[in-house]
C-alpha atoms as a PDB file:
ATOM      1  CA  UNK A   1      62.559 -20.293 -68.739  1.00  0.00           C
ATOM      2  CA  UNK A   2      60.683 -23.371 -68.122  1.00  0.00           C
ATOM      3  CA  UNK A   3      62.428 -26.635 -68.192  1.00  0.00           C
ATOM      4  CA  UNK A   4      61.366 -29.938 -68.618  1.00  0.00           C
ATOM      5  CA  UNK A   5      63.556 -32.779 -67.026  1.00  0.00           C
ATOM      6  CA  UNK A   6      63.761 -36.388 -66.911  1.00  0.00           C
ATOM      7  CA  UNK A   7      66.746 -37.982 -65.305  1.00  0.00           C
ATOM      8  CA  UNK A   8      66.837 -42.125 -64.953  1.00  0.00           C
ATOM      9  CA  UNK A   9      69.268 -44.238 -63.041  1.00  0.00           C
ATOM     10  CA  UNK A  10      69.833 -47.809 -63.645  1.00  0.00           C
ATOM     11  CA  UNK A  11      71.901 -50.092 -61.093  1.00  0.00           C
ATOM     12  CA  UNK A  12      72.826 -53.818 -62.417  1.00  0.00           C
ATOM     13  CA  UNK A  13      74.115 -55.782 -59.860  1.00  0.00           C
ATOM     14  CA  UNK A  14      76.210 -59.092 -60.842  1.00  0.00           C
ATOM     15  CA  UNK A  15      74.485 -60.883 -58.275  1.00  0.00           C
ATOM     16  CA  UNK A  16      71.664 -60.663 -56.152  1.00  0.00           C
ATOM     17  CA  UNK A  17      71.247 -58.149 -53.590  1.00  0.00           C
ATOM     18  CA  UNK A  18      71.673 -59.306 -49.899  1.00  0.00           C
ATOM     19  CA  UNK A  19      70.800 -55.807 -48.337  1.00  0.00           C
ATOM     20  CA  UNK A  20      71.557 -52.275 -50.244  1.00  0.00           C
ATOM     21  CA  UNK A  21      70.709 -48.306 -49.221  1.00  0.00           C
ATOM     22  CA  UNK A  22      71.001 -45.748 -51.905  1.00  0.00           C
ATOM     23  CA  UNK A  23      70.851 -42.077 -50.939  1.00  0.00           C
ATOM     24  CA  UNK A  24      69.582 -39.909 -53.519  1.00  0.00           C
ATOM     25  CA  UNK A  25      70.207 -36.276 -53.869  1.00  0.00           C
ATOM     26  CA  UNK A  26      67.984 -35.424 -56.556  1.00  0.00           C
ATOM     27  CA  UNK A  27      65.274 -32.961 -55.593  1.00  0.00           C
ATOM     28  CA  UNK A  28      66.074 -29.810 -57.184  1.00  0.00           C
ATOM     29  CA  UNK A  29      66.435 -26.398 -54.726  1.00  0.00           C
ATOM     30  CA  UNK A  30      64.050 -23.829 -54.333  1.00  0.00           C
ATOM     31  CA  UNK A  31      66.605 -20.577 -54.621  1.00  0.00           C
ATOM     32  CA  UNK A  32      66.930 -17.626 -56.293  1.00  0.00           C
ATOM     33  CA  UNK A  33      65.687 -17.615 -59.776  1.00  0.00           C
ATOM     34  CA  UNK A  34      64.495 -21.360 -59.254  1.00  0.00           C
ATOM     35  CA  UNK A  35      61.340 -21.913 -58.707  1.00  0.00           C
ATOM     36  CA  UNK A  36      60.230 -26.027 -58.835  1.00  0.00           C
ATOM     37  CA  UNK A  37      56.807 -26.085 -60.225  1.00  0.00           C
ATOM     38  CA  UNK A  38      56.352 -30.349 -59.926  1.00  0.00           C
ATOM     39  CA  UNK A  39      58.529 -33.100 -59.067  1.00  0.00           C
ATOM     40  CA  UNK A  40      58.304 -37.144 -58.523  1.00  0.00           C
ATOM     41  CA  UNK A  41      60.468 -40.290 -58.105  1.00  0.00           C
ATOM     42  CA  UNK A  42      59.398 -43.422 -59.172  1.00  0.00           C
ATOM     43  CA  UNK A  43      61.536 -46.529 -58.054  1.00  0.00           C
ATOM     44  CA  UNK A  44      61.650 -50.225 -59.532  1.00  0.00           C
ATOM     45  CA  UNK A  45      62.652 -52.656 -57.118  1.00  0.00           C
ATOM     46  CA  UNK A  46      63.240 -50.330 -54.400  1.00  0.00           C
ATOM     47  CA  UNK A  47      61.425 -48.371 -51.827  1.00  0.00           C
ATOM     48  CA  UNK A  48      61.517 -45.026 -50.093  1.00  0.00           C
ATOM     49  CA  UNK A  49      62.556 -45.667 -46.374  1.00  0.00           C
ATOM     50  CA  UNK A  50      63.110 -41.734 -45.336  1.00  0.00           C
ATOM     51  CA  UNK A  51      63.628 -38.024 -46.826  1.00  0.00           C
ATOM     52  CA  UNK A  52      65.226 -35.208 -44.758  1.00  0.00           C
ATOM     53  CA  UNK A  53      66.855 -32.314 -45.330  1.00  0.00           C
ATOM     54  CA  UNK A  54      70.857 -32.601 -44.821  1.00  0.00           C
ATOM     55  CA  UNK A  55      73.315 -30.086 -43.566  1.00  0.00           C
ATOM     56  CA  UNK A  56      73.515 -28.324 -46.779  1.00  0.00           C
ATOM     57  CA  UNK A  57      69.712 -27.739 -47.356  1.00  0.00           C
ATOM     58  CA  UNK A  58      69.820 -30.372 -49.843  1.00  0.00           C
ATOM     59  CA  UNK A  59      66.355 -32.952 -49.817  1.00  0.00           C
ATOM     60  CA  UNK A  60      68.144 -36.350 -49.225  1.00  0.00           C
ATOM     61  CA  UNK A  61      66.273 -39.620 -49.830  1.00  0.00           C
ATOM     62  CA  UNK A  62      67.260 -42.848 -48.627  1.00  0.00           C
ATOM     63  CA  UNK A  63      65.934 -46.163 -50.821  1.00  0.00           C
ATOM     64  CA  UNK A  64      66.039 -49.512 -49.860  1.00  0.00           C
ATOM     65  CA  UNK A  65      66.801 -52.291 -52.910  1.00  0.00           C
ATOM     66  CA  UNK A  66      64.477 -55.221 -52.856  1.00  0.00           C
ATOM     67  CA  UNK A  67      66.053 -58.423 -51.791  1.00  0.00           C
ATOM     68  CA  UNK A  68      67.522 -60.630 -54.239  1.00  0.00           C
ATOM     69  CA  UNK A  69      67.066 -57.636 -56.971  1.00  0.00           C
ATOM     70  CA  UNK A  70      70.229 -57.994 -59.686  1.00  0.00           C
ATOM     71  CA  UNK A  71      68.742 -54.410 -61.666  1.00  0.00           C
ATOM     72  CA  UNK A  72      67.245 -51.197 -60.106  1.00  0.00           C
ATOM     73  CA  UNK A  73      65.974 -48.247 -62.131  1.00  0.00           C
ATOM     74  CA  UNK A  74      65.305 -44.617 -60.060  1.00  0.00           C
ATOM     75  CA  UNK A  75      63.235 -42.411 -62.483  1.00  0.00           C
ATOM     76  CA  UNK A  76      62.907 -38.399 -61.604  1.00  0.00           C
ATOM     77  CA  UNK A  77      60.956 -35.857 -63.630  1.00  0.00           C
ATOM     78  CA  UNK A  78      59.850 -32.690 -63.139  1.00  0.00           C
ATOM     79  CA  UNK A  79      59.178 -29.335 -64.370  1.00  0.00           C
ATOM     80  CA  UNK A  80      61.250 -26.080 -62.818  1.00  0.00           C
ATOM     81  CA  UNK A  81      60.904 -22.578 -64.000  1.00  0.00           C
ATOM     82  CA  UNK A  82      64.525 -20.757 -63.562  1.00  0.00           C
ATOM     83  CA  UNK A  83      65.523 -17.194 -64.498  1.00  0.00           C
ATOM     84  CA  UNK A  84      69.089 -15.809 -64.822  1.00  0.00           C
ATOM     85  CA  UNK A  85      70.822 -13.938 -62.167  1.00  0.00           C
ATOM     86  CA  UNK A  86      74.214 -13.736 -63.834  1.00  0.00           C
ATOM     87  CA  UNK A  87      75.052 -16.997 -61.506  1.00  0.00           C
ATOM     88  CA  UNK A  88      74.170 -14.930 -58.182  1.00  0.00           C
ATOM     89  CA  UNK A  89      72.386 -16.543 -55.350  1.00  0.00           C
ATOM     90  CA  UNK A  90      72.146 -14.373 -52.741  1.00  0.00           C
ATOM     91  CA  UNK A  91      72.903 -14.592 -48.732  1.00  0.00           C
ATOM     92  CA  UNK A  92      74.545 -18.166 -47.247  1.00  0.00           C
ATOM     93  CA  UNK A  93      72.104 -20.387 -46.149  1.00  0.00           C
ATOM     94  CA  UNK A  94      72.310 -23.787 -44.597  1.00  0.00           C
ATOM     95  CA  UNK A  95      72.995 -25.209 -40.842  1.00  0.00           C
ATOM     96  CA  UNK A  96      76.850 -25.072 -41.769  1.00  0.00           C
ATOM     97  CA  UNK A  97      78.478 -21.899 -41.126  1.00  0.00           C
ATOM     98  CA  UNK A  98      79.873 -20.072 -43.785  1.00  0.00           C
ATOM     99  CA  UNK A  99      83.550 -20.609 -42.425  1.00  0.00           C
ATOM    100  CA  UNK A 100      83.192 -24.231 -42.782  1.00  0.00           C
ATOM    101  CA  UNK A 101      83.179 -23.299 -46.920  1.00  0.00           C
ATOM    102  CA  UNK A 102      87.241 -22.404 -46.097  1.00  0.00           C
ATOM    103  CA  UNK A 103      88.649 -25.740 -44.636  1.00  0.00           C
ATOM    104  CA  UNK A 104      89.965 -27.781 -47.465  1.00  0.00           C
ATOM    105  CA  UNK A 105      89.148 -31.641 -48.284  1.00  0.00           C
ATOM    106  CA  UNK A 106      90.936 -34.412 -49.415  1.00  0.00           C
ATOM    107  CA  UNK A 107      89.175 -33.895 -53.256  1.00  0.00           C
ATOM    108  CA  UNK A 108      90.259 -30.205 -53.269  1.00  0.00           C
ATOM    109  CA  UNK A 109      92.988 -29.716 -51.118  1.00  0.00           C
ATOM    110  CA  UNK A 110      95.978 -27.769 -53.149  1.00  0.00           C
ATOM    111  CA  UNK A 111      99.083 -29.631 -54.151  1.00  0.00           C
ATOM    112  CA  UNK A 112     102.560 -28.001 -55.887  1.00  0.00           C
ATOM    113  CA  UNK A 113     101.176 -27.377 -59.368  1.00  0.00           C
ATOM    114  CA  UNK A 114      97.767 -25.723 -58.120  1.00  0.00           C
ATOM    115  CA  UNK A 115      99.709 -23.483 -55.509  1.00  0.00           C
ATOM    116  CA  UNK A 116     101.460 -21.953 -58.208  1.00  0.00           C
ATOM    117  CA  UNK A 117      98.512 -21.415 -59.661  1.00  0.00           C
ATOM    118  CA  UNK A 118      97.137 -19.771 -56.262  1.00  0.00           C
ATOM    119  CA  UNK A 119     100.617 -17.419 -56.373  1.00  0.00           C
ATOM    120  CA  UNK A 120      99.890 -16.487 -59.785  1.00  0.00           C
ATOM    121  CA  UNK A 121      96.576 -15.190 -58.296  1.00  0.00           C
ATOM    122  CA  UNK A 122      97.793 -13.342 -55.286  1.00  0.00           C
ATOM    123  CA  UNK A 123      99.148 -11.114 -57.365  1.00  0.00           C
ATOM    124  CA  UNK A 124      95.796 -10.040 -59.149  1.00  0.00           C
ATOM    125  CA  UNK A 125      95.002  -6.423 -58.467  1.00  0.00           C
ATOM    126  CA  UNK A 126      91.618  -6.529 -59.652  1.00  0.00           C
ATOM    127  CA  UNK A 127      88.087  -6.925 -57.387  1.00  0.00           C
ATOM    128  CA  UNK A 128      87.684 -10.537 -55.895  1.00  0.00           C
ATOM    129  CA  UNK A 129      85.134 -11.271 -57.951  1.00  0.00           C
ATOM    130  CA  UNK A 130      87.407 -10.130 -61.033  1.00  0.00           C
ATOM    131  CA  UNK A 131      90.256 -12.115 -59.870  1.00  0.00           C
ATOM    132  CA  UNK A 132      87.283 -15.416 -59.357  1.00  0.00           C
ATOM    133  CA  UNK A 133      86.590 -14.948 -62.676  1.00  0.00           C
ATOM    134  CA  UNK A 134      90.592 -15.078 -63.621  1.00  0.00           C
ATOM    135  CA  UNK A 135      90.777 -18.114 -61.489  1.00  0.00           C
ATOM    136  CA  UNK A 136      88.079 -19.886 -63.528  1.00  0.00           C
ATOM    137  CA  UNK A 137      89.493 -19.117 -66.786  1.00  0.00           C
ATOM    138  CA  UNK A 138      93.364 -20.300 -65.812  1.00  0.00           C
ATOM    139  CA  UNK A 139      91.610 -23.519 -64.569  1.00  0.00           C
ATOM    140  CA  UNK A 140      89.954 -24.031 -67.781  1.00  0.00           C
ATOM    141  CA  UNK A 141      93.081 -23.059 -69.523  1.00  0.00           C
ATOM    142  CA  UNK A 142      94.971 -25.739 -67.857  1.00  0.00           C
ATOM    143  CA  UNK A 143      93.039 -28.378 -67.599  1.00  0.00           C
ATOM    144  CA  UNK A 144      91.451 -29.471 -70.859  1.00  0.00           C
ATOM    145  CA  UNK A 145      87.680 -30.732 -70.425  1.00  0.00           C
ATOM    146  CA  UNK A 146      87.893 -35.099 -71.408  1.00  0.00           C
ATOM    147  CA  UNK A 147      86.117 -37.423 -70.661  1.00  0.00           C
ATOM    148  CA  UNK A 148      87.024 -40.812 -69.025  1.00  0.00           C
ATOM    149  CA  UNK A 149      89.954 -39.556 -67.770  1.00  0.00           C
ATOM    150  CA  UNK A 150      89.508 -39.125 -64.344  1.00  0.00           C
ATOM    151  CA  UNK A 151      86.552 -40.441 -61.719  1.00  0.00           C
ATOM    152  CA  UNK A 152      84.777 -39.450 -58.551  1.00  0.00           C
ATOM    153  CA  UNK A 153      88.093 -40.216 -56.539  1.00  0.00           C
ATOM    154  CA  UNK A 154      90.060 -38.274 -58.823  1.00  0.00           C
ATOM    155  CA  UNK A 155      91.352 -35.128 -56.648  1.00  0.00           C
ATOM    156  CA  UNK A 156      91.974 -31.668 -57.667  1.00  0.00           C
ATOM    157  CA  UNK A 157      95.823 -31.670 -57.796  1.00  0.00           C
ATOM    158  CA  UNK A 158      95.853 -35.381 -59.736  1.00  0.00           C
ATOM    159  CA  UNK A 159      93.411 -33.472 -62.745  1.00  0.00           C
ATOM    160  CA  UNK A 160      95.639 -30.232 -62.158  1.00  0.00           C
ATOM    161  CA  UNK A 161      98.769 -32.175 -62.806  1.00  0.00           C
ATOM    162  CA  UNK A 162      97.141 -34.549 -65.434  1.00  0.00           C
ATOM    163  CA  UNK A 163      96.058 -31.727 -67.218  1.00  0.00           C
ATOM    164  CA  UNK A 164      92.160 -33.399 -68.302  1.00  0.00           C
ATOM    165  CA  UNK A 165      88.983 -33.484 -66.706  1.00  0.00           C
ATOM    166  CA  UNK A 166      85.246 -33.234 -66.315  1.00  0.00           C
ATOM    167  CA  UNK A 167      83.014 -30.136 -65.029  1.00  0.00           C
ATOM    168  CA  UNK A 168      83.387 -32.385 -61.214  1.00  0.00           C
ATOM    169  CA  UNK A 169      87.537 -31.914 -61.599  1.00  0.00           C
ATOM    170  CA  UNK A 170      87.561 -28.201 -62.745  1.00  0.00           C
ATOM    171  CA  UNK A 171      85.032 -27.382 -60.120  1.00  0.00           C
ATOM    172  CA  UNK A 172      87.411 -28.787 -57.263  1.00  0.00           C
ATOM    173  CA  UNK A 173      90.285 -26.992 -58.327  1.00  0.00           C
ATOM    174  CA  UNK A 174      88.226 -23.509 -58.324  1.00  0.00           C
ATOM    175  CA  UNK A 175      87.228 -24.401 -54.950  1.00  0.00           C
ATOM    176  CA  UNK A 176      90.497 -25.556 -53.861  1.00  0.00           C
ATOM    177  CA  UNK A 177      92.301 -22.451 -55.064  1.00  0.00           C
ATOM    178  CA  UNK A 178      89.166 -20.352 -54.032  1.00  0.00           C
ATOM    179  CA  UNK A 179      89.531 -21.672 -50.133  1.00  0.00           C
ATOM    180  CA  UNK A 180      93.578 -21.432 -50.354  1.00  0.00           C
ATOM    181  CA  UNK A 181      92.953 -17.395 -51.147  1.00  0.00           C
ATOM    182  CA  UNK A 182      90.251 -17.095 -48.512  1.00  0.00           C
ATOM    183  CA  UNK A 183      87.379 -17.352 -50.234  1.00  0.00           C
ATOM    184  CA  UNK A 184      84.511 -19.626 -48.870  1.00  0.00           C
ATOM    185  CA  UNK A 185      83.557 -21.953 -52.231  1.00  0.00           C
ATOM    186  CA  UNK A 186      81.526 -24.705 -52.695  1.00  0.00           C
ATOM    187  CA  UNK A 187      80.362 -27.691 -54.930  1.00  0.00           C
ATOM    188  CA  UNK A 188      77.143 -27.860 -56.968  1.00  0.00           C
ATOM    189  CA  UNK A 189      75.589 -31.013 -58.629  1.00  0.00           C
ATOM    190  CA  UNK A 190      72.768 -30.353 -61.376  1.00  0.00           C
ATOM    191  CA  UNK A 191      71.468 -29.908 -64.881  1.00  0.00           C
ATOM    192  CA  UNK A 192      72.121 -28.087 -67.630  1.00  0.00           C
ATOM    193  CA  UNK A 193      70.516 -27.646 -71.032  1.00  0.00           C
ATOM    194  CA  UNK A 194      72.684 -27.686 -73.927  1.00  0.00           C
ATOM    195  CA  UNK A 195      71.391 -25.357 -76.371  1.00  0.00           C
ATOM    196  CA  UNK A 196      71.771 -28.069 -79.479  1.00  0.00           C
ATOM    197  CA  UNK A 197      70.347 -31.287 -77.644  1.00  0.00           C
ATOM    198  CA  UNK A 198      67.735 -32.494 -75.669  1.00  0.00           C
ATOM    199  CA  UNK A 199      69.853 -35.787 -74.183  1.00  0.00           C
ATOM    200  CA  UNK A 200      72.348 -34.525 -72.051  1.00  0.00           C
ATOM    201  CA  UNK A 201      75.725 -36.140 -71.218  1.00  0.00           C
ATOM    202  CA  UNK A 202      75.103 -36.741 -67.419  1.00  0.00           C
ATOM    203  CA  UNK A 203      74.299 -34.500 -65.048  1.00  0.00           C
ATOM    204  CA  UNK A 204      76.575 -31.151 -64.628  1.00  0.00           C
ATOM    205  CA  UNK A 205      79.152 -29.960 -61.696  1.00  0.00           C
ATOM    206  CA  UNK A 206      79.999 -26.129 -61.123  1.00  0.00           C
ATOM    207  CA  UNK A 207      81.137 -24.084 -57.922  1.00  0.00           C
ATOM    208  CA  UNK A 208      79.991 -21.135 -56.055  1.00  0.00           C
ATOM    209  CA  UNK A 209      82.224 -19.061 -54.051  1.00  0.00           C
ATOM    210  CA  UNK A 210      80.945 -16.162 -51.488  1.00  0.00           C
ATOM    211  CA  UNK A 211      81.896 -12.795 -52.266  1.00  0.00           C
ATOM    212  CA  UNK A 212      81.017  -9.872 -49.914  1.00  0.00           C
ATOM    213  CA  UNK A 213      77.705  -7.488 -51.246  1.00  0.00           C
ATOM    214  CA  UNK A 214      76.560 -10.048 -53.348  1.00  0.00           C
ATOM    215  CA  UNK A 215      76.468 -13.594 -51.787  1.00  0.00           C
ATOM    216  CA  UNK A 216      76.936 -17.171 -53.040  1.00  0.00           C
ATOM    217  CA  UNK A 217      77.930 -16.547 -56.755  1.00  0.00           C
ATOM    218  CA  UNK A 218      78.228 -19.328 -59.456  1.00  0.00           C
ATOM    219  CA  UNK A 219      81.055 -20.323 -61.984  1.00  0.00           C
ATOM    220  CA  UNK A 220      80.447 -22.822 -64.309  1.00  0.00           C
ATOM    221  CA  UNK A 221      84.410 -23.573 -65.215  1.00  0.00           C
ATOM    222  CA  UNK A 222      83.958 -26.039 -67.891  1.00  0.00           C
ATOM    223  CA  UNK A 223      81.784 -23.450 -69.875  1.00  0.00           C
ATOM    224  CA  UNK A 224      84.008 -20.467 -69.023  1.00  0.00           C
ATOM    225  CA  UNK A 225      80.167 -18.861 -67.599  1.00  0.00           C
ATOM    226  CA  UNK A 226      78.301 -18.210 -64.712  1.00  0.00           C
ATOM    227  CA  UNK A 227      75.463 -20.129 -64.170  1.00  0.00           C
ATOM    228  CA  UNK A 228      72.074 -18.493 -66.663  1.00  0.00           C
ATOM    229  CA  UNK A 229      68.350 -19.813 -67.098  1.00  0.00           C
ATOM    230  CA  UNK A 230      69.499 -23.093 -68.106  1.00  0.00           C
ATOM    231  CA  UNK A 231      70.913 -24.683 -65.617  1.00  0.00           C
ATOM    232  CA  UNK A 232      68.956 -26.135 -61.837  1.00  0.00           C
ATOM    233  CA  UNK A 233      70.570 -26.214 -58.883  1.00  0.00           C
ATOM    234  CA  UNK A 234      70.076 -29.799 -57.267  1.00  0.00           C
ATOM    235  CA  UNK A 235      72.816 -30.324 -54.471  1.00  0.00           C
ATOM    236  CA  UNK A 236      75.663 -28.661 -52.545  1.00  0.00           C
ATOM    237  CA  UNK A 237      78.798 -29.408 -50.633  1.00  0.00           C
ATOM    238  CA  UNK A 238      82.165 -28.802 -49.442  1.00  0.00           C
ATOM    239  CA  UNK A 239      82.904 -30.998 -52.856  1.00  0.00           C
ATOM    240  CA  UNK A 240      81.186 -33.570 -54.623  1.00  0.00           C
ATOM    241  CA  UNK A 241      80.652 -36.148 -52.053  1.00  0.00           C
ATOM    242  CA  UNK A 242      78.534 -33.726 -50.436  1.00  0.00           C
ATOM    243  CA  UNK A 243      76.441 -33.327 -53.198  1.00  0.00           C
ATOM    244  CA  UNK A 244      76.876 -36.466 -55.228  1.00  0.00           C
ATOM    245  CA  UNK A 245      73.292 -37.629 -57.003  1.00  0.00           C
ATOM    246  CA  UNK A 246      73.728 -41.165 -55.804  1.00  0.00           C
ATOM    247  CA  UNK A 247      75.655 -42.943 -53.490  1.00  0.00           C
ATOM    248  CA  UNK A 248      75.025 -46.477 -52.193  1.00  0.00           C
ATOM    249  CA  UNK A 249      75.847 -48.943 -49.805  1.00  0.00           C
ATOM    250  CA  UNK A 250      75.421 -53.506 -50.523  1.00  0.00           C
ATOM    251  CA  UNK A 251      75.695 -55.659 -48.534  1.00  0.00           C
ATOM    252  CA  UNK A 252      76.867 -59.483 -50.118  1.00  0.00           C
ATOM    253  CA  UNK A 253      79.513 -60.983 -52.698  1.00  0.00           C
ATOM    254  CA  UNK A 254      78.535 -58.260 -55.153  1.00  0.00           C
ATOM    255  CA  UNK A 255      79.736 -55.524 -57.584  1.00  0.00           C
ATOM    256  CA  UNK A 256      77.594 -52.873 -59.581  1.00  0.00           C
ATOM    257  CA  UNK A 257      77.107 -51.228 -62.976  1.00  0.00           C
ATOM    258  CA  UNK A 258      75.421 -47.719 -63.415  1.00  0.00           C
ATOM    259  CA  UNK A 259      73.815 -46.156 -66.749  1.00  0.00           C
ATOM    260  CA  UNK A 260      72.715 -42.890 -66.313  1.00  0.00           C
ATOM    261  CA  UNK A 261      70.091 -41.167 -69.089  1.00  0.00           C
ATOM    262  CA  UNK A 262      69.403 -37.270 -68.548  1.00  0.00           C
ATOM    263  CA  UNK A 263      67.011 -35.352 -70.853  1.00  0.00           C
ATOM    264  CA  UNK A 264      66.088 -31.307 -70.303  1.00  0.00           C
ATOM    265  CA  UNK A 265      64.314 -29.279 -72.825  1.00  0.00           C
ATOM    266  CA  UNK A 266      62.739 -26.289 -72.750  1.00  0.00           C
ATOM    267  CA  UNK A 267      58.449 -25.711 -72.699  1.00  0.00           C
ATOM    268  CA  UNK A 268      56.717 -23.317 -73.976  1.00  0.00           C
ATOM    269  CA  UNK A 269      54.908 -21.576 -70.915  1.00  0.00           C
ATOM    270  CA  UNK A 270      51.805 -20.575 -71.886  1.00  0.00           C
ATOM    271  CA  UNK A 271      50.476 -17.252 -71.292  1.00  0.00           C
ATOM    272  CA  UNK A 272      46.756 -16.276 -69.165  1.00  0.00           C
END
């Protein structure tokens, strides 16, 4: 499938900018069944200073905000071709071991009401990737998908407990329970086309967790699905400020206001 996207950021600042840095995960992956065919950024009233590649493969882009700028806009489009691998990736990559994908943080680490849910689990008798799949659907069971109930400093046990959340809080308490079996699991930031729409929501959250034989395998919790031809892998992480779209420093007596506008359709690919 061959998708069309066009994803714009918008930062209003209530007062002019002394000195700011925003670091932009954006760039989708080239992985399995992902293929990125073209891809830009255009900035307005901001600059690219540097783009590496951080610890997680992700392509990481630091941008400087013009002085005394009040409003920056960060426009990406591209065009990715993607094919669906029942939500399977393949072999770990990265310059993180895989080990590292066990060790609990402070967004995912298991409180009283999620290590029930982990003891529930234990007791599955079914493949790992069976009892993954179980772990996804109690999660979604649970914890009811609302918006503007929670935010990015919202962790897993708080939306466990609370019983709401968005894709970002059901993915950290599959990861959270995933690590607390012994299953390496990680965060993933990106798109997703909804079948009835061509404006999107925001951008979309899901996990991965590594079972043996097959790799890095996806579970999209909110959607009770593993990841198909319509979604693109952008960023990963040990949770989502690992793989967060944008995140920002200012400098100066100032406070800021984001608007986010995602669009992803499908083309038509036409045939030699």
């Amino acid at each position: 499938m061959r998708l069309s996207i066009r994803h714009t950021t918008r930062y209003r600042f209530d007062n002019p900018v002394v000195h700011a840095l925003q670091r932009l995960r954006l760039t989708p992956k080239e992985t399995q069944g992902q293929e990125i065919l073209e891809w830009e950024m255009e900035y307005e009233n901001a600059h690219e200073e540097l783009t590496y590649e951080d610890q997680h493969h992700n392509t990481t882009t630091l941008v400087g905000v013009e002085p005394e700028t009040t409003e920056v806009t960060i426009t990406c489009r591209g065009k990715v071709d993607t094919s669906d691998q029942a939500g399977v990736i393949g072999r770990h990559a990265g310059h993180l071991p895989l080990w590292s994908f066990l060790s609990q943080t402070r967004l995912t680490r298991p409180g009283p009401g999620m290590k029930k849910l982990i003891a529930d689990l234990e007791k599955h008798e079914g493949e790992r990737l069976d009892m993954l799949h179980e772990l996804s659907r109690s999660t979604l069971d649970r914890v009811d998908y609302q918006v503007g109930k929670t935010n990015w400093k919202t962790t897993a046990e708080e939306a466990y407990a609370a019983k709401n959340g968005v894709c970002q809080d059901h993915a950290h308490i599959f990861i959270g329970a995933a690590r607390a079996l012994d299953v390496p699991a990680r965060y993933v930031s990106g798109y997703l086309m909804m079948n009835d729409r061509i404006e999107q929501e925001a951008t979309h959250a899901w996990a991965e967790a590594y079972v043996e034989g097959l790799g890095w395998v996806g579970f999209d919790i909110s959607n009770g699905i593993s990841p198909d031809e319509r979604y693109v892998r952008v960023a990963t992480g040990r949770d989502y400020r690992d793989a967060s779209p944008v995140t920002g420093i200012s400098f100066g007596n100032t406070s800021q206001m984001l608007e986010v506008d995602v669009e992803v359709e499908q083309q038509q690919v036409q045939q030699q």
